[in-house]
N, C-alpha and C. Protein backbone atom coordinates (compact mmCIF):
# COMPACT_ATOMS: atom_id res chain seq x y z
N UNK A 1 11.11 -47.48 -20.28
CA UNK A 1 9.66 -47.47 -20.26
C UNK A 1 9.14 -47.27 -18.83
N UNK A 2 9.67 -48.26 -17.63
CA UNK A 2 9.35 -47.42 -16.43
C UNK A 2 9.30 -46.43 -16.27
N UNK A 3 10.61 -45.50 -16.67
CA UNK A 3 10.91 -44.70 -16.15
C UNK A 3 10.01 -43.27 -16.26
N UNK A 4 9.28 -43.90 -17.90
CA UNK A 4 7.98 -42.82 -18.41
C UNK A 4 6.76 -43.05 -17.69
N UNK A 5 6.58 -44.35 -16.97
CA UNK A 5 5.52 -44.85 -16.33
C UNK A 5 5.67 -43.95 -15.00
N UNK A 6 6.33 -43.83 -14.36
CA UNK A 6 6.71 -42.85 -13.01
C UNK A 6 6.84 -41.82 -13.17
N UNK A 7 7.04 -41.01 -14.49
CA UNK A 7 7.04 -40.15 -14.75
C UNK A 7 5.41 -39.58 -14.78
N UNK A 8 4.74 -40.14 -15.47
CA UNK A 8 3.42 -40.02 -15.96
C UNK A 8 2.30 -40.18 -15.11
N UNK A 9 2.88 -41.19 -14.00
CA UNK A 9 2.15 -41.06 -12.24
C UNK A 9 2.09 -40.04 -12.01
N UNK A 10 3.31 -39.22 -11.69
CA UNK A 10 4.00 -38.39 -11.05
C UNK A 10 3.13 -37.11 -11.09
N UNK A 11 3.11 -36.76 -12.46
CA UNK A 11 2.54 -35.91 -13.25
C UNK A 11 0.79 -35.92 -12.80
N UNK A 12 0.62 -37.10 -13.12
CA UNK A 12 -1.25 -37.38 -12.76
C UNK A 12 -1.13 -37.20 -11.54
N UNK A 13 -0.50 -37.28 -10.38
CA UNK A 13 -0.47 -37.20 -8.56
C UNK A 13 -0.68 -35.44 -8.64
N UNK A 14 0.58 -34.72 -9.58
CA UNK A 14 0.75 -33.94 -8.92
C UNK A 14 -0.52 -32.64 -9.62
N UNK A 15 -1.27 -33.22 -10.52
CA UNK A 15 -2.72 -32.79 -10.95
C UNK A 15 -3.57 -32.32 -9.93
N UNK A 16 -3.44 -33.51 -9.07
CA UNK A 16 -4.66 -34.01 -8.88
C UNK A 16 -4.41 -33.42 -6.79
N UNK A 17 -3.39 -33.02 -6.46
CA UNK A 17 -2.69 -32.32 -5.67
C UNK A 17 -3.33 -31.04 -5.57
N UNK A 18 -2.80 -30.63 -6.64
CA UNK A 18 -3.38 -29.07 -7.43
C UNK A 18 -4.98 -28.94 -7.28
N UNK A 19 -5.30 -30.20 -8.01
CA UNK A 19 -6.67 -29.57 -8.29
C UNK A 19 -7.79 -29.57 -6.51
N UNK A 20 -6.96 -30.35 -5.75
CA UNK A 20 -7.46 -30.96 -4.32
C UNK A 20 -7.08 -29.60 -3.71
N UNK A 21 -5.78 -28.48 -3.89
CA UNK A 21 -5.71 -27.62 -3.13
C UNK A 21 -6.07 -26.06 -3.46
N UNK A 22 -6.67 -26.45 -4.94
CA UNK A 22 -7.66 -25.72 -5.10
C UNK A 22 -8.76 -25.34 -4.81
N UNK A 23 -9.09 -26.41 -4.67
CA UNK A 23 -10.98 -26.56 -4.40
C UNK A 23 -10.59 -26.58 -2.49
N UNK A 24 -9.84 -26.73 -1.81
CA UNK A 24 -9.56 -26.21 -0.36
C UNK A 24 -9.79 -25.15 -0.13
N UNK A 25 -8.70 -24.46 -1.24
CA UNK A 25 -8.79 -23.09 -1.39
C UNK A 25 -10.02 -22.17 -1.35
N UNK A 26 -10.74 -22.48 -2.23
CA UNK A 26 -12.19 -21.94 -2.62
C UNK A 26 -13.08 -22.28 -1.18
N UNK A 27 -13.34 -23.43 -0.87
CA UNK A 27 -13.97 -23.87 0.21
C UNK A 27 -13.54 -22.93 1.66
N UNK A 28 -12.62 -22.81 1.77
CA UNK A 28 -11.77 -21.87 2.84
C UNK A 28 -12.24 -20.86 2.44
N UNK A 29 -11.98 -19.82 1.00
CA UNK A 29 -12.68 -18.83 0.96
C UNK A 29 -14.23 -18.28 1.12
N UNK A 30 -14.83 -19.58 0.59
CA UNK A 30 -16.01 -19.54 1.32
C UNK A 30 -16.20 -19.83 2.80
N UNK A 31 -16.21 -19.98 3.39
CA UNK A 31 -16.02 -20.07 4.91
C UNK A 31 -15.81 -19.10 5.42
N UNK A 32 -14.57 -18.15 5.10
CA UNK A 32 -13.84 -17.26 5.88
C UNK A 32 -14.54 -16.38 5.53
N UNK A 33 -15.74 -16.22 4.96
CA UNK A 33 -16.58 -15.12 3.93
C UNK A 33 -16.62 -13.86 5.03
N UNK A 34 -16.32 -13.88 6.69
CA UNK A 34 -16.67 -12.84 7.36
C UNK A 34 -15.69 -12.14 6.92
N UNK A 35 -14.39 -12.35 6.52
CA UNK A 35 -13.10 -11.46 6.46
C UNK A 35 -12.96 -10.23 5.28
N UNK A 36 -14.09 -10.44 4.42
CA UNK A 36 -14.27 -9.82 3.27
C UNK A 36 -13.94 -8.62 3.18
N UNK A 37 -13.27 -7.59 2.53
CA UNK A 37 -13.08 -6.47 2.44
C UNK A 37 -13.57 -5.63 1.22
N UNK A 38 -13.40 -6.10 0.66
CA UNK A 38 -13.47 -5.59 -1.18
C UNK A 38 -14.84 -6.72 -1.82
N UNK A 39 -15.30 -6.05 -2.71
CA UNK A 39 -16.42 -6.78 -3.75
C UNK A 39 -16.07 -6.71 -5.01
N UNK A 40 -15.87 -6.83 -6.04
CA UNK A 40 -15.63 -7.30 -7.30
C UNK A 40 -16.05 -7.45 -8.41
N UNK A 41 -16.80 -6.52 -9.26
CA UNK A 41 -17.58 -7.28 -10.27
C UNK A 41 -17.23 -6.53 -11.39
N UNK A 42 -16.99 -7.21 -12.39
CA UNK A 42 -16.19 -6.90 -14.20
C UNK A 42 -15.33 -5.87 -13.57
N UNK A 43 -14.68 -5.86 -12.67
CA UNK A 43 -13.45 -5.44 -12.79
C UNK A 43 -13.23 -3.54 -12.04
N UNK A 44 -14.79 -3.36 -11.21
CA UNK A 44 -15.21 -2.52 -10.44
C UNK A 44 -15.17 -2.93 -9.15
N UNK A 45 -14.89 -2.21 -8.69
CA UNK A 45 -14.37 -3.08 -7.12
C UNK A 45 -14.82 -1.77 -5.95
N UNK A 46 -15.59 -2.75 -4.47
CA UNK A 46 -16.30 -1.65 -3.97
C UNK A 46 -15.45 -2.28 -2.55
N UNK A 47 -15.17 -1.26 -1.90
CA UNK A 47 -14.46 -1.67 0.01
C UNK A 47 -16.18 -1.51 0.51
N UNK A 48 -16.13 -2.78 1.14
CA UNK A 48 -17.54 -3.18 1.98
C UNK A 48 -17.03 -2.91 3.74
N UNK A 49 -18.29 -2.37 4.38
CA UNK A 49 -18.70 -3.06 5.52
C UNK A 49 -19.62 -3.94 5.61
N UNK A 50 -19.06 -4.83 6.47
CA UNK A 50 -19.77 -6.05 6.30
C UNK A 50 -20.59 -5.69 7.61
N UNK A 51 -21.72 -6.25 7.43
CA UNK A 51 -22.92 -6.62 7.94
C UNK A 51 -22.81 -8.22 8.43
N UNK A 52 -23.07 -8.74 9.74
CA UNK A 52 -22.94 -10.44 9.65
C UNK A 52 -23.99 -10.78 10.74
N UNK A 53 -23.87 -10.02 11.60
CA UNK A 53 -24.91 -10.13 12.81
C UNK A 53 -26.11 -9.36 12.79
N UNK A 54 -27.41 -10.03 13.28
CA UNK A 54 -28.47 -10.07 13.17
C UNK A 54 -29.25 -8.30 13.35
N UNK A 55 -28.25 -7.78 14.07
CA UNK A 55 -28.23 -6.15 14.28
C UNK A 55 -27.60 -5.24 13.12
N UNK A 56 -26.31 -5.47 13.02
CA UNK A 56 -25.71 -4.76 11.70
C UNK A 56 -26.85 -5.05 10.39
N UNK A 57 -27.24 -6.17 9.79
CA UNK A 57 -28.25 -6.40 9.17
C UNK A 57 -29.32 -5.69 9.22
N UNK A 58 -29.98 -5.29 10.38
CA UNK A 58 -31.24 -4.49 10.78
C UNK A 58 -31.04 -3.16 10.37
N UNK A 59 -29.63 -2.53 10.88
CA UNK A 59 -29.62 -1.17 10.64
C UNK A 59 -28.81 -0.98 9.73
N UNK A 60 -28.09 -1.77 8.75
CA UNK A 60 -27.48 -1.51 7.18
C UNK A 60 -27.14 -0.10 7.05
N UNK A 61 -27.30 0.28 6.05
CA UNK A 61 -27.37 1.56 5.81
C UNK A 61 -28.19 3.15 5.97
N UNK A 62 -28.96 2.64 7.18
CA UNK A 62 -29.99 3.32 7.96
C UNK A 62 -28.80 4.51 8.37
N UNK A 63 -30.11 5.80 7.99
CA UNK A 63 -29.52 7.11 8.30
C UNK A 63 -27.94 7.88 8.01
N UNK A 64 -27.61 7.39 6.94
CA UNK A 64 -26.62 7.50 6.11
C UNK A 64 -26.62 9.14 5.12
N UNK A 65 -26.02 9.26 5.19
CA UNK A 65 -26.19 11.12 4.31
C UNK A 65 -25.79 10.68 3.23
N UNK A 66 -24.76 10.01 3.20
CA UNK A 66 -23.74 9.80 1.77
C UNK A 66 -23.08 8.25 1.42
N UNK A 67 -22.66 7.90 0.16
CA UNK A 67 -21.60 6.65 0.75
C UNK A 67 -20.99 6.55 -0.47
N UNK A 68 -20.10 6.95 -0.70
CA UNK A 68 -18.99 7.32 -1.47
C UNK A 68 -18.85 6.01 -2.64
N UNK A 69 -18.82 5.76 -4.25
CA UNK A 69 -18.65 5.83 -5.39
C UNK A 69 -18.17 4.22 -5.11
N UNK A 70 -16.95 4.35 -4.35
CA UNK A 70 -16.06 2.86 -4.43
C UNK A 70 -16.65 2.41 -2.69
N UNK A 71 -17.85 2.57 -2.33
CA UNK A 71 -17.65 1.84 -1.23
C UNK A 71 -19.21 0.99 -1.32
N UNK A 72 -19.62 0.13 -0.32
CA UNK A 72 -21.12 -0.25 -0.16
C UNK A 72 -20.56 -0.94 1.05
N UNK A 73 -22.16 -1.91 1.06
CA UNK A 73 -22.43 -2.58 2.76
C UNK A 73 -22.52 -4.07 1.69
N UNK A 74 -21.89 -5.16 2.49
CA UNK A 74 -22.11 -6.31 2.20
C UNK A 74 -22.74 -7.50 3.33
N UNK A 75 -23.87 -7.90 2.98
CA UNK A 75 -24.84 -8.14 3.83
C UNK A 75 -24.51 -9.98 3.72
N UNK A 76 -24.01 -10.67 5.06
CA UNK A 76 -23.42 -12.29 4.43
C UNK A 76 -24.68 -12.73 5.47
N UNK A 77 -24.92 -13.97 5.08
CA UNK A 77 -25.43 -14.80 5.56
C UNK A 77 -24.99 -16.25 5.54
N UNK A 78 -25.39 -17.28 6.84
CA UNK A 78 -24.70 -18.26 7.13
C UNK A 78 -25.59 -19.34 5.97
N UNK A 79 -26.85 -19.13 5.50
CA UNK A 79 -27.20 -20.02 4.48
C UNK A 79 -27.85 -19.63 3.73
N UNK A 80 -27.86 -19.90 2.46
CA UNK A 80 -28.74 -19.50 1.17
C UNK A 80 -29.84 -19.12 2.08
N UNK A 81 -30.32 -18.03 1.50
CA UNK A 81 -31.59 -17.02 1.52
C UNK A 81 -32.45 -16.49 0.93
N UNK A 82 -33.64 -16.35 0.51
CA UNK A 82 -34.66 -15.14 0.02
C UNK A 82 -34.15 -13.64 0.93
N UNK A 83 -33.53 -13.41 1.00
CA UNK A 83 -33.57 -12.14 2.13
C UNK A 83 -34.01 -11.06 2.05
N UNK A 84 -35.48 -10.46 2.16
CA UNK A 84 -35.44 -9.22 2.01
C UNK A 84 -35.26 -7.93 2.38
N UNK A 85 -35.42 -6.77 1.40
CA UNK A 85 -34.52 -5.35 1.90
C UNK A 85 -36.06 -4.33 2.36
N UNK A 86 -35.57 -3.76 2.82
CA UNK A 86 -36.76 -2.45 2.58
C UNK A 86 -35.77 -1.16 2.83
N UNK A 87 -36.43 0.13 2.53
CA UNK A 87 -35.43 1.08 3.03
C UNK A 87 -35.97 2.27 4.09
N UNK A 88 -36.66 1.51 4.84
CA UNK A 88 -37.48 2.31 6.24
C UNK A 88 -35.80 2.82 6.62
N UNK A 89 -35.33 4.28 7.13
CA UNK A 89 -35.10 5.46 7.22
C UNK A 89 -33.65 5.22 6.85
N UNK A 90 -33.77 4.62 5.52
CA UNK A 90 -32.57 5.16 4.47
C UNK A 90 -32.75 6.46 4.06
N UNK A 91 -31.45 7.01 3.96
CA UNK A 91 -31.45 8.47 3.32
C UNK A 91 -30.95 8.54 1.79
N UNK A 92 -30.32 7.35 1.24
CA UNK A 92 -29.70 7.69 -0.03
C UNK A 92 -30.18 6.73 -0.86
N UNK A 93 -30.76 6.57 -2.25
CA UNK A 93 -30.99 6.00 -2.86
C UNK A 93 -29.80 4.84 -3.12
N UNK A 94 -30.27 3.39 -3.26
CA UNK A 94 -29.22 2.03 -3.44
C UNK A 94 -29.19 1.58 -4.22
N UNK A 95 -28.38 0.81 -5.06
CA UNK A 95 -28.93 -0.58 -5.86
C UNK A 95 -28.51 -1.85 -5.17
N UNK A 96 -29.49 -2.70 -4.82
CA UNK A 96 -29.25 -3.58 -4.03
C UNK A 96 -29.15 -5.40 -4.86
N UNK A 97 -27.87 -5.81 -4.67
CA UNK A 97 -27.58 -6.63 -5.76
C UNK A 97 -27.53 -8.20 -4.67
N UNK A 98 -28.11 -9.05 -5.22
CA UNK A 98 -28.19 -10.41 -4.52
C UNK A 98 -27.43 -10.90 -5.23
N UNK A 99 -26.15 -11.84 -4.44
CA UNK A 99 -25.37 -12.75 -5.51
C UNK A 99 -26.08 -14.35 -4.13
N UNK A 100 -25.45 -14.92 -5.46
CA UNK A 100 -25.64 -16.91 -4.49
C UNK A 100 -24.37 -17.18 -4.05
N UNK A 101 -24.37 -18.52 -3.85
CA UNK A 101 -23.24 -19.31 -3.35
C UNK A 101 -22.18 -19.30 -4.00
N UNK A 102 -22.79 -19.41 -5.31
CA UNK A 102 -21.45 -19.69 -6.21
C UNK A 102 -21.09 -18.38 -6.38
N UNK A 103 -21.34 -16.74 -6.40
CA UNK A 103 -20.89 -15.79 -6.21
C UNK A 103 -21.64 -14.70 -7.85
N UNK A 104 -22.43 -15.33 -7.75
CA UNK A 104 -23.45 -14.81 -9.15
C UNK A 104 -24.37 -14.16 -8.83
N UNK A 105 -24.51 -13.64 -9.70
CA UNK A 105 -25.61 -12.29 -9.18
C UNK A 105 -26.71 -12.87 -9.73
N UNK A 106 -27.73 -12.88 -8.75
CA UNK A 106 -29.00 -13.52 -9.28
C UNK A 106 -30.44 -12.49 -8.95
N UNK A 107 -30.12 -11.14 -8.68
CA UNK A 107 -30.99 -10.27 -8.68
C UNK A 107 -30.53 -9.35 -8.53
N UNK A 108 -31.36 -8.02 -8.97
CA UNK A 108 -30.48 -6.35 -8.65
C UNK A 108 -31.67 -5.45 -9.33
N UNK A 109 -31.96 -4.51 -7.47
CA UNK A 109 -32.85 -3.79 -7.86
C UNK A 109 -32.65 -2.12 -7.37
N UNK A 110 -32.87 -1.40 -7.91
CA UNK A 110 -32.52 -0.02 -7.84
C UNK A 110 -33.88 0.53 -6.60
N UNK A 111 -33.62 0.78 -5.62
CA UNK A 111 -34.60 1.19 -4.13
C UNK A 111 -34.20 2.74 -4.09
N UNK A 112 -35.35 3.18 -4.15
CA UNK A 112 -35.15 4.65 -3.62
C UNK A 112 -35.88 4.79 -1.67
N UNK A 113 -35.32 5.74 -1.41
CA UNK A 113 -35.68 5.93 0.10
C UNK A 113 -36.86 5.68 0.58
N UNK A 114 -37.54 5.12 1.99
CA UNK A 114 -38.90 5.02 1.99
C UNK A 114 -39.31 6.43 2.74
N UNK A 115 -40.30 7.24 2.09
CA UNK A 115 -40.56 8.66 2.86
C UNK A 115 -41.90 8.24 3.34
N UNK A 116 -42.52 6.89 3.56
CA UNK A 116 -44.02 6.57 4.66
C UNK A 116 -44.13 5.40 4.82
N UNK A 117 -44.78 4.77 5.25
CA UNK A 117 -45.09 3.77 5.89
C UNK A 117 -46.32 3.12 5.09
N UNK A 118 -46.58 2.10 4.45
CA UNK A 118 -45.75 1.23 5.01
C UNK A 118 -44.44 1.30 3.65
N UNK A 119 -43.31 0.73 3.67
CA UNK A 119 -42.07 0.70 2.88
C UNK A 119 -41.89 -0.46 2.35
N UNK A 120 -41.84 -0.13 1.00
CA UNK A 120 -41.72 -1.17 -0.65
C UNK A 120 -40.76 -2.40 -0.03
N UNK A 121 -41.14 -3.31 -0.24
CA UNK A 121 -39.87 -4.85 0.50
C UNK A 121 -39.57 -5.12 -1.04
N UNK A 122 -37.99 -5.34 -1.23
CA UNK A 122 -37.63 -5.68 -2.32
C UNK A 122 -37.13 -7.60 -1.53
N UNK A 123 -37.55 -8.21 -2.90
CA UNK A 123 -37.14 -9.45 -2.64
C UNK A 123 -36.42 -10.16 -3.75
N UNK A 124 -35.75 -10.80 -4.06
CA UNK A 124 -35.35 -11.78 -5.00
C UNK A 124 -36.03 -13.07 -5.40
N UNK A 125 -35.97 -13.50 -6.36
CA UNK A 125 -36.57 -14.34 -6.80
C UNK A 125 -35.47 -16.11 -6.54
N UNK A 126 -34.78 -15.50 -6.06
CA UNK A 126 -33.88 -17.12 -5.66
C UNK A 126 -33.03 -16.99 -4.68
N UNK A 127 -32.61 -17.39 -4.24
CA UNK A 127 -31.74 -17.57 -2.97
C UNK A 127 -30.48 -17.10 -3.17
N UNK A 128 -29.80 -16.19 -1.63
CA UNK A 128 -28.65 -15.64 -2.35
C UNK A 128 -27.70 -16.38 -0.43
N UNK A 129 -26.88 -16.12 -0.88
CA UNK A 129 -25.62 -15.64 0.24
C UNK A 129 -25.17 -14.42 0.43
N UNK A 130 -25.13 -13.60 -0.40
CA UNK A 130 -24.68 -12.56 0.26
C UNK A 130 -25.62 -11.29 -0.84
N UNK A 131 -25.73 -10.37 0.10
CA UNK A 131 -26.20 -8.93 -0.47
C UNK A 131 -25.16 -7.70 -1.02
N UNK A 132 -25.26 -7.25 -1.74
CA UNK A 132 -24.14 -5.44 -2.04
C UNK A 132 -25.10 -5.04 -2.04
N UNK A 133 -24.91 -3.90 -1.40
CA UNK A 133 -25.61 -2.58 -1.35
C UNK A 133 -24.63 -1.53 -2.12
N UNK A 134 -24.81 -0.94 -3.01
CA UNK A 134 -24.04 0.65 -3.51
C UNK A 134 -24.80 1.27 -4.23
N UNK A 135 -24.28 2.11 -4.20
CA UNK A 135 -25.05 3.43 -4.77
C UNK A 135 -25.81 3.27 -5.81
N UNK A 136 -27.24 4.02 -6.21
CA UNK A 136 -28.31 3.51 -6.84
C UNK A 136 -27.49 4.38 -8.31
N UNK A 137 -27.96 3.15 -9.43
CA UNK A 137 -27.58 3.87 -10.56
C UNK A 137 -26.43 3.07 -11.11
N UNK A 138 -25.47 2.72 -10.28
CA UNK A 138 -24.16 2.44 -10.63
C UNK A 138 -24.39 0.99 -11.48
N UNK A 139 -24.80 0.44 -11.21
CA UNK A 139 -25.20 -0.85 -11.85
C UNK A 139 -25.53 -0.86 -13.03
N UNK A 140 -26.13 0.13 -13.37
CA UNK A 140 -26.49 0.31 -14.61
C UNK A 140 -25.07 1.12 -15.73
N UNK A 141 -24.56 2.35 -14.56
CA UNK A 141 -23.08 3.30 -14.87
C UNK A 141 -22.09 2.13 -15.28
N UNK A 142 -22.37 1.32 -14.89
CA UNK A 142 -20.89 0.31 -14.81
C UNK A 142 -21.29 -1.51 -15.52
N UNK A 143 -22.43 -1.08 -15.93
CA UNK A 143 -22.72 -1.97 -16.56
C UNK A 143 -23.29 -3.56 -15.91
N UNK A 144 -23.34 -3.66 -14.77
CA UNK A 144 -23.81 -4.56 -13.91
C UNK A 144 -24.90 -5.34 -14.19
N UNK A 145 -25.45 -6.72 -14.07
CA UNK A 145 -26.29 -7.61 -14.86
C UNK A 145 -26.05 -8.82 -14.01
N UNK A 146 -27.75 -9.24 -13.81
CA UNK A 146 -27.48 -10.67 -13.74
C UNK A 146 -27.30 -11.28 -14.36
N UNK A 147 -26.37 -12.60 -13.49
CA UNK A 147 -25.96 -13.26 -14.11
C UNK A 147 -23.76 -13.41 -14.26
N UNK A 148 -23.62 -11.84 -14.00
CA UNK A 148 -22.23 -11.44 -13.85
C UNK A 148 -21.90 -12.34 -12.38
N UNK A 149 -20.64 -12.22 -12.41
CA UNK A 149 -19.64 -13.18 -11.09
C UNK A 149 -19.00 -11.87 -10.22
N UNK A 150 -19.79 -12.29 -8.79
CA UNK A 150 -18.69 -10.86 -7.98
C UNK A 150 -17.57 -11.94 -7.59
N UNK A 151 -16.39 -11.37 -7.15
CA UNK A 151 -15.39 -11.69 -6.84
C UNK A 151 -14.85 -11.05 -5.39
N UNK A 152 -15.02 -11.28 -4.42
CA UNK A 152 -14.28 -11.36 -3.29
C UNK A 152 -13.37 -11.30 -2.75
N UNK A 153 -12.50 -10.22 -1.93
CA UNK A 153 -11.23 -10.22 -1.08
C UNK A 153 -11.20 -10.11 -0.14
């Protein structure tokens, strides 16, 4: 009967191990969020430049000719945000997708170029952590929705 009793510790320790170097895990991945390469969502996956500093942010995807199918700009921020976009001298139409903390998409709006002044500010309705920018349309091509989970590498 001990011997099931130490057994059955053992077992509950080594749960609870797991579940502690899991949630490290996640926490670390959030943290390390500058290292990001790839974006993720149902199983469409885009190679980002990341955006992190207060300049890359400013000029995003400003004056851009093209930006290829599997790629976008991923826009991080150090704390939940309203953040908004505009597309003063974008050249290519976007869909610009807000996910939160937990990595959910909680807004996504299709921006076409601004050709005057003053230029449409797209905003979200809740706070995000991070922005995708890709190509306008695709969201819809690929089925994209709030509410979906991006996934991160």
């Amino acid at each position: 009967m001990r011997t099931r009793n130490i057994i059955i510790i053992s077992i509950i320790f080594a749960i609870i191990i797991i579940i502690f170097i899991s949630k490290s895990n996640y926490i670390s991945n959030i943290n390390n969020n500058k290292n990001i390469s790839k974006v993720c969502i149902k199983n469409n996956c885009f190679s980002v430049e990341l955006a992190k500093t207060n300049e890359e942010k400013q000029k995003g995807l400003m004056f851009r000719e093209s930006l290829n199918k599997d790629k976008g700009m991923l826009f991080i921020y150090d704390t939940p945000t309203k953040a908004n976009f505009w597309m003063k001298n974008t050249l290519i139409p976007l869909d610009i997708i807000w996910i939160n903390k937990n990595f959910k998409i909680v807004h996504i709006k299709t921006a076409q170029p601004c050709e005057e002044d003053p230029c449409e500010i797209y905003s979200p309705d809740e706070d995000s952590l991070y922005i995708l920018e890709i190509n306008a349309g695709l969201t819809n091509e690929l089925r994209i929705k709030e509410g979906d989970i991006a996934i991160t590498q």
